[in-house]
Protein backbone atom coordinates (compact mmCIF):
# COMPACT_ATOMS: atom_id res chain seq x y z
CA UNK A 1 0.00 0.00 0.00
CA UNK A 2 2.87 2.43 0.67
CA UNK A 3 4.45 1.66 -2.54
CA UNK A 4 1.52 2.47 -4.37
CA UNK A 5 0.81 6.03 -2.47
CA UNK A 6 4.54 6.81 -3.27
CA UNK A 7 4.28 5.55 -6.76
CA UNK A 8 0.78 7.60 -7.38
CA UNK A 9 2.81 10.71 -5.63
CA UNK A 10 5.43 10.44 -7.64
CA UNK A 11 3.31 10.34 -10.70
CA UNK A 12 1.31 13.31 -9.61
CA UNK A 13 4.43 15.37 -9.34
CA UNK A 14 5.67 14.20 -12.53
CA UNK A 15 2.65 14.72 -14.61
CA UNK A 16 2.62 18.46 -12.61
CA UNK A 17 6.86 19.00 -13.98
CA UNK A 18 5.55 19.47 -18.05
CA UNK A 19 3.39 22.17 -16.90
CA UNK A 20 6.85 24.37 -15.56
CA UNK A 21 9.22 23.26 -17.84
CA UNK A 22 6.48 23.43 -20.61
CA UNK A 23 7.72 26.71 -22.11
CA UNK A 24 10.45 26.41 -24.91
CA UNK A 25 13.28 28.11 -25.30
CA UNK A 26 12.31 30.03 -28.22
CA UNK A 27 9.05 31.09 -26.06
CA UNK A 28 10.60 32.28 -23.58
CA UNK A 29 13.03 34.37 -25.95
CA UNK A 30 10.01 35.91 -27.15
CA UNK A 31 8.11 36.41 -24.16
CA UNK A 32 11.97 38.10 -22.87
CA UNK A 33 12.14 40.31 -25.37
CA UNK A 34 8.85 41.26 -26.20
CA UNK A 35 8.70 42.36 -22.51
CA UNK A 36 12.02 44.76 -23.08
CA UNK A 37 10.59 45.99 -26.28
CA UNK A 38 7.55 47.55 -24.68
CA UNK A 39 9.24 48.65 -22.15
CA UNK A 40 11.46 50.56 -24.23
CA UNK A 41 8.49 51.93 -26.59
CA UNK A 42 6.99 53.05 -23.28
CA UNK A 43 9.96 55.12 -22.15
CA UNK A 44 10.72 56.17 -26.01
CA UNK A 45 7.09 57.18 -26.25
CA UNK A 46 7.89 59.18 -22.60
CA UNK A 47 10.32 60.72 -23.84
CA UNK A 48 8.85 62.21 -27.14
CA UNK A 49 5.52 63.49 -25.30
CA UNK A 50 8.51 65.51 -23.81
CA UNK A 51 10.49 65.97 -26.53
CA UNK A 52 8.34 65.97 -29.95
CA UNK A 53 8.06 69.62 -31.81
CA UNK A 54 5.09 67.73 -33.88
CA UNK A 55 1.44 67.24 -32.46
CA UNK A 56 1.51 63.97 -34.64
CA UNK A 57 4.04 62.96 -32.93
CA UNK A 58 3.13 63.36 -29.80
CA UNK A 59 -0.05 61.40 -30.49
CA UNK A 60 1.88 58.73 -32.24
CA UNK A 61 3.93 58.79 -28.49
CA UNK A 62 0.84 58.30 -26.53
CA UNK A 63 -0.40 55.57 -28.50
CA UNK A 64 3.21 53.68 -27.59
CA UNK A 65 2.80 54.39 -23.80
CA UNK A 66 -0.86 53.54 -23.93
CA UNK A 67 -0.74 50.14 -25.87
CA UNK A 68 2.88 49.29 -24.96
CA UNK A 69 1.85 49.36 -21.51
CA UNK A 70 -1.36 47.00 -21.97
CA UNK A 71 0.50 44.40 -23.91
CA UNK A 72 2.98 44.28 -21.09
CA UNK A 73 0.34 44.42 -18.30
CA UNK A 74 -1.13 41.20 -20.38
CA UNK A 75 2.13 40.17 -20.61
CA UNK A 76 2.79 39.79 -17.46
CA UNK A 77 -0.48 38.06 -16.36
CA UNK A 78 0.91 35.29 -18.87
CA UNK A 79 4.33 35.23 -17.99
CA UNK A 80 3.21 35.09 -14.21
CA UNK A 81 0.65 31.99 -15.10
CA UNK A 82 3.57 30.48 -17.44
CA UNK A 83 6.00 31.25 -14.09
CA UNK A 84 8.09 32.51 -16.53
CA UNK A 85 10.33 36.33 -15.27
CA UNK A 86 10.63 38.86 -17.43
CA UNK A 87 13.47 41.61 -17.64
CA UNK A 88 11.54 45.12 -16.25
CA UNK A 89 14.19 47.28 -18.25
CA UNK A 90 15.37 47.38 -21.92
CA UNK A 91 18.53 45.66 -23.09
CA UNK A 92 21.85 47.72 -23.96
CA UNK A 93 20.94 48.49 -27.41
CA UNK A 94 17.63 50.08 -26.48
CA UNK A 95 19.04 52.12 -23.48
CA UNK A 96 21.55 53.43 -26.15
CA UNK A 97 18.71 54.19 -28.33
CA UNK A 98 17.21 56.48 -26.04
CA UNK A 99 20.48 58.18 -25.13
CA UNK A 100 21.00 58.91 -28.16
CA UNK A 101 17.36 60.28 -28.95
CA UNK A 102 17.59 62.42 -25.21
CA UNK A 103 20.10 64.56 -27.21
CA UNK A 104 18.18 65.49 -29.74
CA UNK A 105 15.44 68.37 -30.05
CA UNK A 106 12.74 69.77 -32.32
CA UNK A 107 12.58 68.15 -35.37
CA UNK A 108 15.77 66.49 -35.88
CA UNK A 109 14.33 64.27 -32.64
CA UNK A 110 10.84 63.71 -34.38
CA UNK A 111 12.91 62.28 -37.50
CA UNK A 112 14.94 60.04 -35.38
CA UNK A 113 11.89 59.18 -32.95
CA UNK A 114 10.37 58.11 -36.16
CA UNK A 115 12.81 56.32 -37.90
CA UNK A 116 13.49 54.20 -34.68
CA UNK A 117 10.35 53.65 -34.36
CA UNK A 118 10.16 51.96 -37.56
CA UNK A 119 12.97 50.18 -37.39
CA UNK A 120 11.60 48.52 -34.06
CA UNK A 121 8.23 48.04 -35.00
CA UNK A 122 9.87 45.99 -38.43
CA UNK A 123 11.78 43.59 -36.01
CA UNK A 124 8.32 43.36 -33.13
CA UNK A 125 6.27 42.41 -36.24
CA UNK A 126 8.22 40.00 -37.58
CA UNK A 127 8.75 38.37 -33.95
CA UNK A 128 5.24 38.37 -33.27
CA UNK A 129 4.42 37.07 -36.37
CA UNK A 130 6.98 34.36 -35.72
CA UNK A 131 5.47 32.95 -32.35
CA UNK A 132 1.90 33.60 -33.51
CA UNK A 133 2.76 31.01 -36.07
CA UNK A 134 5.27 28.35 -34.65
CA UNK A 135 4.97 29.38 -30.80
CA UNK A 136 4.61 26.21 -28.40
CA UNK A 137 3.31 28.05 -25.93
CA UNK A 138 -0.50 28.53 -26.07
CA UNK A 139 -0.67 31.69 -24.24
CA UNK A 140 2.19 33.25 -25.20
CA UNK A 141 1.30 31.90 -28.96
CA UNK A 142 -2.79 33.91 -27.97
CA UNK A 143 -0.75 36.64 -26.37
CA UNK A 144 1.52 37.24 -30.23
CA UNK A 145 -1.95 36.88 -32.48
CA UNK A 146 -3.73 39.07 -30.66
CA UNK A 147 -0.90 41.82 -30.46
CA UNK A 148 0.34 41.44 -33.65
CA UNK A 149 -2.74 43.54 -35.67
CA UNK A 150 -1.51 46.40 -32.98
CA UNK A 151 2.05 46.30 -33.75
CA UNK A 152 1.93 46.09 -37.69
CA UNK A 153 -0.82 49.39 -37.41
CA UNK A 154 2.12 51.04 -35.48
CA UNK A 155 4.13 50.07 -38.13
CA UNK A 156 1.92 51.60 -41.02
CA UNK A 157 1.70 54.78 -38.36
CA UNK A 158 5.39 55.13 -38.46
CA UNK A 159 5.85 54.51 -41.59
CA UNK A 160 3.47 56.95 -43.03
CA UNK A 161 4.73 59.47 -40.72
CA UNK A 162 7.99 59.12 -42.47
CA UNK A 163 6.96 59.91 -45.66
CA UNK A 164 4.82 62.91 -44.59
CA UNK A 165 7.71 64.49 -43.27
């Protein structure tokens, strides 16, 4: 009888092991640094509400804070059910990004606000588009489909921006 109570308690905790070590490597990349990217588009998008000489812009900067910041609030909720931890800062290269956009004013920081924010929005897309379609993670995969429609309109926003200007 004891056996067979350590032999179904062992099987409970192994059947209960998948569900923590069920996230992938490459999820958990993307969950990472999907998690740093909004963080950075929310302190880019901070700092060109400051910053911005042009009222499109500055609206184009509040829509970063204001959907960067839901996608990582959801984020979150599915990295905390995954009990996966996310980085709270951006990485090196985005930290550079914004020093180098803090020295800038008027409209020679709305051209390189915009240009960055391009170039960022190119390589979220095509990282959301990436887990939405071979993700092993369901949530994470739900969390990439439902966020990628936002990202690739930022995209178009950005880009049309740059040819306006």
């Amino acid at each position: 009888m004891r056996t067979l109570i350590t032999t179904l308690a062992a099987a409970t905790l192994l059947s209960a092991t998948p569900a923590l070590a069920a996230v992938s490597g490459s999820d958990r990349t993307f969950a990472a640094e999907a998690a740093q990217g909004g963080v950075a588009e929310i302190q880019l998008g901070q700092l060109a509400l400051q910053k911005a000489a042009s009222p499109q812009v500055k609206e184009f900067a509040n829509r970063m804070v204001t959907d960067h910041t839901t996608a990582n609030q959801e984020l979150a909720g599915v990295a905390k059910t995954e009990k996966l931890s996310l980085p709270a800062e951006p990485d090196a290269r985005q930290k550079s990004d914004m020093e180098r956009l803090s020295g800038l004013t008027g409209n020679a920081f709305d051209t390189a606000y915009m240009k960055q924010m391009v170039q960022d929005h190119e390589k979220t897309v095509a990282a959301f588009q990436k887990e939405a379609q071979t993700g092993r993670d369901p949530e994470l995969k739900a969390f990439a489909q439902k966020y990628l429609p936002v990202l690739r309109q930022h995209l178009q926003m950005a880009q049309a921006s740059q040819t306006k200007g």
